[in-house]
N, C-alpha and C. Protein backbone atom coordinates (compact mmCIF):
# COMPACT_ATOMS: atom_id res chain seq x y z
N UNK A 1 160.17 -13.03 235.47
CA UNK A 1 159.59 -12.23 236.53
C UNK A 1 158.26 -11.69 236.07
N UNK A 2 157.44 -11.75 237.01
CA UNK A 2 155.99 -11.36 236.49
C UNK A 2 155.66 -9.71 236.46
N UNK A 3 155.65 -9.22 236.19
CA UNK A 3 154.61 -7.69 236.37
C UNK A 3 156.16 -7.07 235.71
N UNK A 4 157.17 -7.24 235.37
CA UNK A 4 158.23 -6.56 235.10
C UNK A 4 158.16 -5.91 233.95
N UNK A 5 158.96 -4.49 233.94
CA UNK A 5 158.80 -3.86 232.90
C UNK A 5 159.47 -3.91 231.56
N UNK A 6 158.81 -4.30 230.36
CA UNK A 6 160.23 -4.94 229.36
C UNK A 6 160.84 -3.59 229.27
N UNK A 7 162.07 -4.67 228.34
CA UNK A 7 163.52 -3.85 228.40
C UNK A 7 163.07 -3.31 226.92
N UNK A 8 163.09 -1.89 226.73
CA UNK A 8 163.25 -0.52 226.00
C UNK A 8 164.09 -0.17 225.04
N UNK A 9 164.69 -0.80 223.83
CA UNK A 9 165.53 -0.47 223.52
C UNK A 9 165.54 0.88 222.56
N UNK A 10 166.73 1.76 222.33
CA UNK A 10 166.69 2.99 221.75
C UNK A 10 165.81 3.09 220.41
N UNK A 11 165.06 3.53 220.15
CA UNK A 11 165.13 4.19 218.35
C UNK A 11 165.68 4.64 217.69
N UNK A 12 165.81 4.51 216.34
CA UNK A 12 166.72 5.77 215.40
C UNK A 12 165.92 6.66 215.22
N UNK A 13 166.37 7.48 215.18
CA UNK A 13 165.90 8.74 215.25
C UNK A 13 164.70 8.59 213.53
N UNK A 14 163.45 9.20 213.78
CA UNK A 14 162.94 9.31 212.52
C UNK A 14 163.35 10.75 211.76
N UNK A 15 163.66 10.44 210.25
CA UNK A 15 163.79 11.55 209.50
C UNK A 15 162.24 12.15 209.29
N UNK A 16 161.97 13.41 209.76
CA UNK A 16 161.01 14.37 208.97
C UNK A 16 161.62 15.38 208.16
N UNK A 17 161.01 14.94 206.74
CA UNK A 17 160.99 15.93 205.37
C UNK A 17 160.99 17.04 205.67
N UNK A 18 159.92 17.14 206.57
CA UNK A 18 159.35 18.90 207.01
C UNK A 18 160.34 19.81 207.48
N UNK A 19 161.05 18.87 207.69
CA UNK A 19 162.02 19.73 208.90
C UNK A 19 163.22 19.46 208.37
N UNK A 20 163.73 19.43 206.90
CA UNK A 20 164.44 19.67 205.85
C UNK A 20 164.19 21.01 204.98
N UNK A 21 165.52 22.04 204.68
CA UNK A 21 165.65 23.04 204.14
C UNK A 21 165.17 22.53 202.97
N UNK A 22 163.95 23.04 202.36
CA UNK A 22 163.96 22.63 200.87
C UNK A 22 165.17 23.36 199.71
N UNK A 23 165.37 22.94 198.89
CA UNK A 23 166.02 23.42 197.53
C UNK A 23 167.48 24.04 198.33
N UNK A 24 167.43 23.56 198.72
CA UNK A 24 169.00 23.64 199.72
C UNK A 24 170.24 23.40 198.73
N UNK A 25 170.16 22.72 198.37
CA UNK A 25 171.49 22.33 197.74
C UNK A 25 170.81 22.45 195.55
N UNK A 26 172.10 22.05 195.17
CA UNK A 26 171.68 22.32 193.73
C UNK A 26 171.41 21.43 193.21
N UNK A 27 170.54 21.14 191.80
CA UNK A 27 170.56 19.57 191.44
C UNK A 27 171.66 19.41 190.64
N UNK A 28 172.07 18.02 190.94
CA UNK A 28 172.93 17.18 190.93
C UNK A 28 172.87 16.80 189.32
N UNK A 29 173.88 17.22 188.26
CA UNK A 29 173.37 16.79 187.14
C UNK A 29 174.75 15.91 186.47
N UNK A 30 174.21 14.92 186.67
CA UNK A 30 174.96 13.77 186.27
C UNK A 30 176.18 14.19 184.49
N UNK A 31 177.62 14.07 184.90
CA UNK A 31 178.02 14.08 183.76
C UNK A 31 178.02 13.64 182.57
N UNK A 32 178.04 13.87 181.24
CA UNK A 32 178.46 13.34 180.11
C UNK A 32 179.22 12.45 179.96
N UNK A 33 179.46 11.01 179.15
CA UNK A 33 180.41 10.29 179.76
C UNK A 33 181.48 10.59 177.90
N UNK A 34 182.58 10.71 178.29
CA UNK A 34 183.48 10.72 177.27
C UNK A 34 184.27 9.51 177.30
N UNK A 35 184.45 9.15 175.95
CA UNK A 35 185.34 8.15 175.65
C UNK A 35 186.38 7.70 176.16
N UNK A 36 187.04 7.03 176.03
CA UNK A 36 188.37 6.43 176.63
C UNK A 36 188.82 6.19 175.75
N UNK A 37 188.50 5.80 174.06
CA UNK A 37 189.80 5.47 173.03
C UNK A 37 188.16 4.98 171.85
N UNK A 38 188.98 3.84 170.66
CA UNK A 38 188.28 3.90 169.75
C UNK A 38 188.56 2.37 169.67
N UNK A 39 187.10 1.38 169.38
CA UNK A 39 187.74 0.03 169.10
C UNK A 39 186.84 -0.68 168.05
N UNK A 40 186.53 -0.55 166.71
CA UNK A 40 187.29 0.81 166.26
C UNK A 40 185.92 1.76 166.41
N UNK A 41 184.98 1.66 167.42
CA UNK A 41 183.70 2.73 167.79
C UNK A 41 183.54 3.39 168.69
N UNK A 42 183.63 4.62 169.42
CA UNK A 42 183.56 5.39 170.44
C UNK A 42 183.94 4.34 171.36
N UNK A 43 184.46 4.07 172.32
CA UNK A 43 184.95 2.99 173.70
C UNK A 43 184.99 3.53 175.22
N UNK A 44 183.91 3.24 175.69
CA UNK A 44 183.66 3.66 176.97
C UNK A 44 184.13 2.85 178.16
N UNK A 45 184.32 2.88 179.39
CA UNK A 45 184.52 1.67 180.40
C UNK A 45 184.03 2.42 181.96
N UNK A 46 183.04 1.99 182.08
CA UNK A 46 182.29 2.08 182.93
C UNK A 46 182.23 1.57 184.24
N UNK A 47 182.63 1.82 185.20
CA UNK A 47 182.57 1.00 186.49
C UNK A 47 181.78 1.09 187.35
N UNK A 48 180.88 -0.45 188.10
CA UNK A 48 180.28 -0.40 189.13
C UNK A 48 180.42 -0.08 190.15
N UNK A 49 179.99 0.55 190.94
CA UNK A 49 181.01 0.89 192.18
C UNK A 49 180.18 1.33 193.11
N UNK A 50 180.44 1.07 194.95
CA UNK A 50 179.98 1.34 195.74
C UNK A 50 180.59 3.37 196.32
N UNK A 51 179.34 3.81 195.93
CA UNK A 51 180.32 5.35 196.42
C UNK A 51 179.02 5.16 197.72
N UNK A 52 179.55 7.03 198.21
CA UNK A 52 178.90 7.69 199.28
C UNK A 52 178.42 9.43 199.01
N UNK A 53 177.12 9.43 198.83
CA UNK A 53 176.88 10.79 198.34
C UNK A 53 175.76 11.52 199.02
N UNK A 54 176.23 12.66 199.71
CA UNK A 54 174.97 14.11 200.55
C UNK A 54 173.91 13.26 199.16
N UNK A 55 172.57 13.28 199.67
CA UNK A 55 170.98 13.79 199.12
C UNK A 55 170.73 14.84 199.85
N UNK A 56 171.35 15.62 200.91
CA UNK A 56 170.68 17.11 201.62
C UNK A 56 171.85 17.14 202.10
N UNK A 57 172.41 18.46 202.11
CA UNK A 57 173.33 18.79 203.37
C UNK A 57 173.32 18.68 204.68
N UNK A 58 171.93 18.43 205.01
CA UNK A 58 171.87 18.90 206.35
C UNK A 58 171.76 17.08 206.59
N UNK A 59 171.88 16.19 206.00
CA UNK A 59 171.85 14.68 206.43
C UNK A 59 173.06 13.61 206.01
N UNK A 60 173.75 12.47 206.56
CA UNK A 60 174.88 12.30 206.67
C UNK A 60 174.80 11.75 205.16
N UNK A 61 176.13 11.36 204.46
CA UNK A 61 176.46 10.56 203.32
C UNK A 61 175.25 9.27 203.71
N UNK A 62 174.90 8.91 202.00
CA UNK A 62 173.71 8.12 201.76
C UNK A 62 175.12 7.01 200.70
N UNK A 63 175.10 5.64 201.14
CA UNK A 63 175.18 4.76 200.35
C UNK A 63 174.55 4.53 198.98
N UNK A 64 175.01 4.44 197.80
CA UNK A 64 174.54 4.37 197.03
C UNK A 64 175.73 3.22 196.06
N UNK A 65 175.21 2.44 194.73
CA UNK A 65 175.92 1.28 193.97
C UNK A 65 175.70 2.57 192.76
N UNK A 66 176.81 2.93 191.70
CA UNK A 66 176.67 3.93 190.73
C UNK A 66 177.59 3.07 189.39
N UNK A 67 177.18 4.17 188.34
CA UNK A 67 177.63 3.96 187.28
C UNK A 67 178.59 4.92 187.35
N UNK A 68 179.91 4.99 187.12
CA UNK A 68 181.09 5.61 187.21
C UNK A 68 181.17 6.11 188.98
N UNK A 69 180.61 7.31 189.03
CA UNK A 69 181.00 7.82 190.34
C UNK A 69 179.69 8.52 190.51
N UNK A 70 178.60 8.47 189.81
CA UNK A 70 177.49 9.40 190.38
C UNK A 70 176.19 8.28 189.77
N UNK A 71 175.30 9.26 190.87
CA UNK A 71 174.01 8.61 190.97
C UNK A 71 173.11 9.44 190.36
N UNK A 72 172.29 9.78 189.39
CA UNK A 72 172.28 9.16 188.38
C UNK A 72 173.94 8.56 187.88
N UNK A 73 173.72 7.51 186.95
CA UNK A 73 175.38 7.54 186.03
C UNK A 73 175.02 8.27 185.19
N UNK A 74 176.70 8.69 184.25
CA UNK A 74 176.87 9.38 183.05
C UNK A 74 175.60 8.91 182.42
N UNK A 75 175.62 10.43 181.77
CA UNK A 75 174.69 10.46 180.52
C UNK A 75 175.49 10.24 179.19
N UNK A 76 174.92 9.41 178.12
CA UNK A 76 175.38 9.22 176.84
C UNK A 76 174.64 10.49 176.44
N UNK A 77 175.35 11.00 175.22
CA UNK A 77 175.14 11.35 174.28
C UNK A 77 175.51 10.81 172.61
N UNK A 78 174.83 9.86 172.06
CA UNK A 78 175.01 9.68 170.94
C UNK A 78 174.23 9.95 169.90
N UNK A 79 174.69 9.29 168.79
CA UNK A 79 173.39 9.74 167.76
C UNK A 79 173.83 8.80 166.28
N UNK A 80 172.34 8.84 166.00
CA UNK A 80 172.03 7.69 165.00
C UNK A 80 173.19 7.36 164.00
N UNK A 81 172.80 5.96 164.07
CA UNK A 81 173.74 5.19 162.75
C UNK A 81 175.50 5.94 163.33
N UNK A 82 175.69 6.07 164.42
CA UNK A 82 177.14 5.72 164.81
C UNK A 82 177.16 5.12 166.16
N UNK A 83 177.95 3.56 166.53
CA UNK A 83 177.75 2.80 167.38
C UNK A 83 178.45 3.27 168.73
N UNK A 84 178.13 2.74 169.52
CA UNK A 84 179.24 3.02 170.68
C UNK A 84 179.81 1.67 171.16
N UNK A 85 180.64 1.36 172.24
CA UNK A 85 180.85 0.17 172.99
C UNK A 85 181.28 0.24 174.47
N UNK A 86 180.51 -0.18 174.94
CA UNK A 86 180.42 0.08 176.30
C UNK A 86 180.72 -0.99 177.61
N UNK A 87 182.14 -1.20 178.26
CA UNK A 87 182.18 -1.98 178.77
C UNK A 87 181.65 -1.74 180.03
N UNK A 88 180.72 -2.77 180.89
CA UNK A 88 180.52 -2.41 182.16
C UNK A 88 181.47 -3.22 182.94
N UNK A 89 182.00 -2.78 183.47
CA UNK A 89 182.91 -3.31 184.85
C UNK A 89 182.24 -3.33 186.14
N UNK A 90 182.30 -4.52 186.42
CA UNK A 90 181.16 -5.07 187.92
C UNK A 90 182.49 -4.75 188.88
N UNK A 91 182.24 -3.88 189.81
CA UNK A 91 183.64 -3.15 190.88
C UNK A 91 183.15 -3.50 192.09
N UNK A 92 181.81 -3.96 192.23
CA UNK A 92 180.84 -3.83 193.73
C UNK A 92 181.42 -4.74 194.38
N UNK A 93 180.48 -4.11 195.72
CA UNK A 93 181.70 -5.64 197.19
C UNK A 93 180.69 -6.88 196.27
N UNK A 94 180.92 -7.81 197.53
CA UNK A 94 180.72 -9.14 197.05
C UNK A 94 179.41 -9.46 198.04
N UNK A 95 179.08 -8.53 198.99
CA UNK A 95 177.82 -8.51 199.51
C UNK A 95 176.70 -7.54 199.52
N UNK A 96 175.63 -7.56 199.41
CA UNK A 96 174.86 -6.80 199.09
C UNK A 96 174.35 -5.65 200.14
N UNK A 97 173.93 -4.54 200.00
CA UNK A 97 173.43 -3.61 201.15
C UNK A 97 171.93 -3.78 201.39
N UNK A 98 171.15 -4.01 200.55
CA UNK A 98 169.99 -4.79 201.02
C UNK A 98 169.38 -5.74 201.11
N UNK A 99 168.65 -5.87 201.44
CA UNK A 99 168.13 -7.56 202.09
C UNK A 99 167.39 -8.63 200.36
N UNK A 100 167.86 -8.83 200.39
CA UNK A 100 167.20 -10.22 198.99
C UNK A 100 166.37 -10.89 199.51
N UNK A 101 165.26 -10.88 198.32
CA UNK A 101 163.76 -11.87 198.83
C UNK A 101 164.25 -13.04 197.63
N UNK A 102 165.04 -13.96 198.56
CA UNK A 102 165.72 -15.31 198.07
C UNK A 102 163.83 -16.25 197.74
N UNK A 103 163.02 -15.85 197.60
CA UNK A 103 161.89 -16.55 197.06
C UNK A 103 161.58 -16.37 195.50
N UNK A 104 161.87 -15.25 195.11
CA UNK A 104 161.82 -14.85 194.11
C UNK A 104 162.95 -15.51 192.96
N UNK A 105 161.75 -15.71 191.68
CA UNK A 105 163.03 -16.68 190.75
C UNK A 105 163.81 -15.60 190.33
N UNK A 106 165.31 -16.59 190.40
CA UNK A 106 166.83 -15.98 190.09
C UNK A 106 167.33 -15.16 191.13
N UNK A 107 166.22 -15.00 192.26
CA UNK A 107 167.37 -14.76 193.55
C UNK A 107 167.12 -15.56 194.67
N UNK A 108 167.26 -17.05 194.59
CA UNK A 108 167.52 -18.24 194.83
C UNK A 108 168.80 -17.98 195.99
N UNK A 109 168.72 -18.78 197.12
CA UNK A 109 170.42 -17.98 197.87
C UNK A 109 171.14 -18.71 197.44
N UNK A 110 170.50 -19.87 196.38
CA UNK A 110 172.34 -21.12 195.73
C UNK A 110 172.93 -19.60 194.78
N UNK A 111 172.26 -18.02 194.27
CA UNK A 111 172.82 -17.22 193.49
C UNK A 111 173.92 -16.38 193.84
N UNK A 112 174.37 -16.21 193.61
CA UNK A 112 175.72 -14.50 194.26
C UNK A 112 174.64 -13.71 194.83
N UNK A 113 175.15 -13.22 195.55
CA UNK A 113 174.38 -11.97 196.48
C UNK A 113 174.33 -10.50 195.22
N UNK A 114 175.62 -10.41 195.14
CA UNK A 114 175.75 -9.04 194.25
C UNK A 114 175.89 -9.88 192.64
N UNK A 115 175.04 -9.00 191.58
CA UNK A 115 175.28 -9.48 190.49
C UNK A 115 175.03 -8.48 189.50
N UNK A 116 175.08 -8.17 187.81
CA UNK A 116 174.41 -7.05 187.47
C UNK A 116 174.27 -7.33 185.70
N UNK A 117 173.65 -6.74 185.28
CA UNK A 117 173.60 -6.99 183.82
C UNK A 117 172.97 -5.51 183.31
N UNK A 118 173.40 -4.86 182.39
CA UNK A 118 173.19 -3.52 181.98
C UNK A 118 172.07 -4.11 180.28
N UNK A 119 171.00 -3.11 180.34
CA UNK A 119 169.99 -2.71 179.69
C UNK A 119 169.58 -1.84 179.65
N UNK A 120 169.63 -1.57 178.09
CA UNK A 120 169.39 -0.20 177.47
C UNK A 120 167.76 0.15 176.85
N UNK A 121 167.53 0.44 178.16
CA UNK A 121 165.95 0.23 177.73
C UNK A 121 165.57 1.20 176.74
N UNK A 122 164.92 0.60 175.71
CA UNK A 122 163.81 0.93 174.20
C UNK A 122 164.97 1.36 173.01
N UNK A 123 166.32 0.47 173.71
CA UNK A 123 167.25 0.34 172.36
C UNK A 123 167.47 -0.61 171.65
N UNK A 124 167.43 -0.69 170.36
CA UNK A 124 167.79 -1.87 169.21
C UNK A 124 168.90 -2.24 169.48
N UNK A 125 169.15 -3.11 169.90
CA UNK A 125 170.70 -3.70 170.08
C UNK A 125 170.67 -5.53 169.73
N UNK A 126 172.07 -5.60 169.56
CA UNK A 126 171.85 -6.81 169.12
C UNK A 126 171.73 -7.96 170.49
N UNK A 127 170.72 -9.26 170.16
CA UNK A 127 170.96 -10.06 171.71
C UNK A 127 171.81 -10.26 172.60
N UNK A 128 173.37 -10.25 172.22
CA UNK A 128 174.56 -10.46 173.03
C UNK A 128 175.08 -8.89 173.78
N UNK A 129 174.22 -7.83 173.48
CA UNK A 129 174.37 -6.68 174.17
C UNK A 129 173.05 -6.42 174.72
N UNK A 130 172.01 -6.79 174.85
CA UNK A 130 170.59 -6.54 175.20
C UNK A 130 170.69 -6.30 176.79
N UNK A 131 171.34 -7.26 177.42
CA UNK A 131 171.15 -7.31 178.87
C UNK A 131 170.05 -8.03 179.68
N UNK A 132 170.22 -9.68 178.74
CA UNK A 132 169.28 -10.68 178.89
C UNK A 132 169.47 -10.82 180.46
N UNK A 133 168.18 -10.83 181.24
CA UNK A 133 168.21 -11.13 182.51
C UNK A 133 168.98 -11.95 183.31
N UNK A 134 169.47 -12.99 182.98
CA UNK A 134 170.32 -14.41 183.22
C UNK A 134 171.68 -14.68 182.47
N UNK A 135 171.95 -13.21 182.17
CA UNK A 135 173.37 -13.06 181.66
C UNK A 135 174.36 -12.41 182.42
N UNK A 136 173.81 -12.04 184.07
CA UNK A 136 174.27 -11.57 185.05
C UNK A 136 176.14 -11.50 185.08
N UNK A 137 176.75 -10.77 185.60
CA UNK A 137 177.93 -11.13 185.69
C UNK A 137 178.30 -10.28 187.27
N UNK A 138 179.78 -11.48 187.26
CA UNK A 138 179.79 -10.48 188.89
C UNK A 138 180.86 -9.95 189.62
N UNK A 139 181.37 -9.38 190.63
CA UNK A 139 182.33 -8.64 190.97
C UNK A 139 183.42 -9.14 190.62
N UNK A 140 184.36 -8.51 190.31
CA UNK A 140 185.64 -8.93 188.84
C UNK A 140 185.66 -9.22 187.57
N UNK A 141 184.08 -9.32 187.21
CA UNK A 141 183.93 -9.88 185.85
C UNK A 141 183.58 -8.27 184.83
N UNK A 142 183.66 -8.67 183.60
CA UNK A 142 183.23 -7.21 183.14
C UNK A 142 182.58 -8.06 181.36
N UNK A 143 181.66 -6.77 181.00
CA UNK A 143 180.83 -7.36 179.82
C UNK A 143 181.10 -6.15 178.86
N UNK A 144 181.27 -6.24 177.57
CA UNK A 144 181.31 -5.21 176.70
C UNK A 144 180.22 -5.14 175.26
N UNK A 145 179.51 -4.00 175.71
CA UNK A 145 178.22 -4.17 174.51
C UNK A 145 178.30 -3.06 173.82
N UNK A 146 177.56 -3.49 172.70
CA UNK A 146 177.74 -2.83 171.25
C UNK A 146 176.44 -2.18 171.30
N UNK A 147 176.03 -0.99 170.95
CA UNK A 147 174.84 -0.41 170.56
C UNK A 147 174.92 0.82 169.99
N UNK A 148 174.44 0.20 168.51
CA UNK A 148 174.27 0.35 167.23
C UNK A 148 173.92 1.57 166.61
N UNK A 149 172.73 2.41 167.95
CA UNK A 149 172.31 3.37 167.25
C UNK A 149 171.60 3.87 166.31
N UNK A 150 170.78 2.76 165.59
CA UNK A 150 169.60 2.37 164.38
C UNK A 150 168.79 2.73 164.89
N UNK A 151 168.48 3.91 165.27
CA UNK A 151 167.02 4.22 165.26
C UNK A 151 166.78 5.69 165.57
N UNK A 152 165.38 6.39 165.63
CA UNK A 152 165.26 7.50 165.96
C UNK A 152 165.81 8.18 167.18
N UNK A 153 165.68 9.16 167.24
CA UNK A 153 166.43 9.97 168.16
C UNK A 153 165.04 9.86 169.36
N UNK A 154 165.42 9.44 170.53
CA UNK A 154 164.96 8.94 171.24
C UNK A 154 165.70 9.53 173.14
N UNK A 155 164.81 9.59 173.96
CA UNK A 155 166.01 9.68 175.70
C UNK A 155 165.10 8.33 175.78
N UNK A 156 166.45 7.54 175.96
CA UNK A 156 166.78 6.67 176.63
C UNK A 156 167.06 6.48 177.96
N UNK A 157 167.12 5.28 178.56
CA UNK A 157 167.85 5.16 179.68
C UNK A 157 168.41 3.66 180.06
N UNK A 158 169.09 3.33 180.59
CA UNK A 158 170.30 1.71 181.09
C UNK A 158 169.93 2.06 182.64
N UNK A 159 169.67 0.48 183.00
CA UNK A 159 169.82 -0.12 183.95
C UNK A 159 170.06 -1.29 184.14
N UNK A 160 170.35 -2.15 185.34
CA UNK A 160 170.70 -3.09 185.85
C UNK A 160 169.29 -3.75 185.46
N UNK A 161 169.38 -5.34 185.11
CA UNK A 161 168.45 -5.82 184.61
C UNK A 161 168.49 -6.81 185.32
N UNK A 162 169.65 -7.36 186.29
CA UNK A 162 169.75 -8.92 186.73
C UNK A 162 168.57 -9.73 187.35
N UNK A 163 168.45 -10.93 186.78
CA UNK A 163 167.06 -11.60 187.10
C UNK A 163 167.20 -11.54 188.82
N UNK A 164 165.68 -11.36 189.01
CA UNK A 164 165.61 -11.81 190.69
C UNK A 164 166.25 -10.69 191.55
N UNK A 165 167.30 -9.57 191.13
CA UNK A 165 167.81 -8.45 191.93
C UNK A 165 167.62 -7.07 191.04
N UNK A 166 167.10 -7.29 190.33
CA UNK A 166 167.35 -6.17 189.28
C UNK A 166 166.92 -4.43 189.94
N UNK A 167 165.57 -4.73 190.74
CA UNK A 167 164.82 -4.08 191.72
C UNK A 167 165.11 -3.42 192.58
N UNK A 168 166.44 -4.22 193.10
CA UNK A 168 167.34 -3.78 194.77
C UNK A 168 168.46 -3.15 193.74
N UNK A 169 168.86 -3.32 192.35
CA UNK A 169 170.34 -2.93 191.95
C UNK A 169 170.12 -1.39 191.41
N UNK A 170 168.85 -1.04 191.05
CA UNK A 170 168.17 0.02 190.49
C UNK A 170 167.49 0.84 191.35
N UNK A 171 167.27 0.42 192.63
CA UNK A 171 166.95 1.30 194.20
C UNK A 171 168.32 1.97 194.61
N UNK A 172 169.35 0.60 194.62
CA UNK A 172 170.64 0.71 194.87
C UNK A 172 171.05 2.34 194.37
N UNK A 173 171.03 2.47 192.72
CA UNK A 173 171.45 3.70 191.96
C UNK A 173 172.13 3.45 191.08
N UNK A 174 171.91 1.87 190.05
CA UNK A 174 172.43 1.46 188.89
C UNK A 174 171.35 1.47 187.69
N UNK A 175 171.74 3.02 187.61
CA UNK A 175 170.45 3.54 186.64
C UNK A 175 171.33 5.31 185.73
N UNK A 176 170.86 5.15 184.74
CA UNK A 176 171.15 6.31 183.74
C UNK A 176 170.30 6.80 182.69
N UNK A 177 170.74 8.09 181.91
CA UNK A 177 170.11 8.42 180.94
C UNK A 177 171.35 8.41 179.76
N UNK A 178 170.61 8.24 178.47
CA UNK A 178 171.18 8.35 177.10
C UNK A 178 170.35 8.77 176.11
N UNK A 179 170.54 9.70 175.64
CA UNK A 179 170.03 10.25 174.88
C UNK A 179 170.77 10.12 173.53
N UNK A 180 169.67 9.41 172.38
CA UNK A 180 170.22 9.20 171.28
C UNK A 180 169.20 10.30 170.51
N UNK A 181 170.65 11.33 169.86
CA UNK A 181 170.48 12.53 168.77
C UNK A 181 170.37 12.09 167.64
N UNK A 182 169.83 12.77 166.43
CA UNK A 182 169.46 12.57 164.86
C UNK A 182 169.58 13.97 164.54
N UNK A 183 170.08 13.87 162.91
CA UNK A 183 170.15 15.24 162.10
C UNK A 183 168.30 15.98 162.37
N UNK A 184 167.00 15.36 162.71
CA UNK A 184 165.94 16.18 162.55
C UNK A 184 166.05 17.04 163.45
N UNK A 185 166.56 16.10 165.14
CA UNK A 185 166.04 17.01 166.31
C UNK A 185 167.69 18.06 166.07
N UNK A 186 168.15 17.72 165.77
CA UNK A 186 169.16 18.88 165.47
C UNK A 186 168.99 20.10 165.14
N UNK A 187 168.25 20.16 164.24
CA UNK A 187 168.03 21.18 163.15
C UNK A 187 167.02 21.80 163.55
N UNK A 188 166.25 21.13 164.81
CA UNK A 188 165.03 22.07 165.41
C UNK A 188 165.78 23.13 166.23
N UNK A 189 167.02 22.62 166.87
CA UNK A 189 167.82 24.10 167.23
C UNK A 189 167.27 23.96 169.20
N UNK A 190 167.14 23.05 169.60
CA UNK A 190 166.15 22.74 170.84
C UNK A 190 167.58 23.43 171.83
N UNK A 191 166.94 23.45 173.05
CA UNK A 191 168.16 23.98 173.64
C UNK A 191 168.84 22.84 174.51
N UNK A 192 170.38 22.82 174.83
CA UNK A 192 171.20 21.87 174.84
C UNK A 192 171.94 22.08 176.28
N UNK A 193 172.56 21.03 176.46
CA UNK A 193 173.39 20.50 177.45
C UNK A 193 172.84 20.70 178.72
């Protein structure tokens, strides 16, 4: 039909910041992660997992992919020259919540949609715990890495490294801090927890 008026469909509503209570709520400070047993080095087990968590009260639950149950994940606390071992357990659905740019190498669509590989970025670890890009693993599978702890006392942080998604898995909220302690910064007496 000629001169007709197109068809209109609704908008979502746009979020304005402005018109958010600032400092409304408290920050969110990601727990300490404690052990689970000894094999024979501190033994952690970590799960991927799709939760649902307020960023404002005043706006509905936000999707988020986490390390245990929060976004940030647990924080390590370790410290030099004693190792830890850290299994990650891939728990996520089997489809992804955002869109994949299947152009990009290693997210090819012959790949899994959901995939993940944990890296401990600016830690000495040995190659089979590094979190080589293309060492991906995926929902049901689980990886267990060793890190060593050889080096200065350093904040760290782990994320998802997987080639080709690593980008969307770390937007997602597969991201943490670790902080590796030493007898120097100890003894400076800095203030804690």
């Amino acid at each position: 039909m000629a001169g007709a008026a197109p068809l209109l469909l609704p908008q979502p509503a746009t979020l304005d910041p402005n018109r958010l209570e600032a400092f409304a709520d408290p920050l969110p400070i990601p727990p300490v992660a404690t052990p689970s047993g000894f094999r024979p080095h501190p033994y952690y087990r970590i799960a991927m997992r799709q939760i649902e968590r307020k960023v404002h009260r005043d706006l509905p639950p936000t999707r988020f992919w986490s390390y245990g149950s929060t976004v940030p994940g647990p924080t390590f606390e370790a410290h030099t020259g004693k190792p830890l071992l850290i299994e990650w357990a891939n728990q996520l659905p089997l489809r992804h919540f955002l869109t994949i740019d299947h152009t990009l190498e290693g997210a090819g669509s012959s790949e899994p949609d959901v995939r993940a590989i944990v890296h401990l970025h600016g830690g000495r670890v040995p190659p089979q715990s590094d979190g080589y890009p293309e060492n991906w693993f995926v929902p049901g599978k689980s990886v267990t890495s060793l890190y060593p702890n050889c080096q200065d006392a350093a904040m760290l942080w782990y994320h998802d490294h997987a080639m080709g998604i690593n980008r969307l898995n770390i937007y997602a909220g597969l991201f943490g801090n670790y902080f590796l302690r030493d007898r120097i910064e100890t003894s400076l007496n800095l203030p804690r927890g």
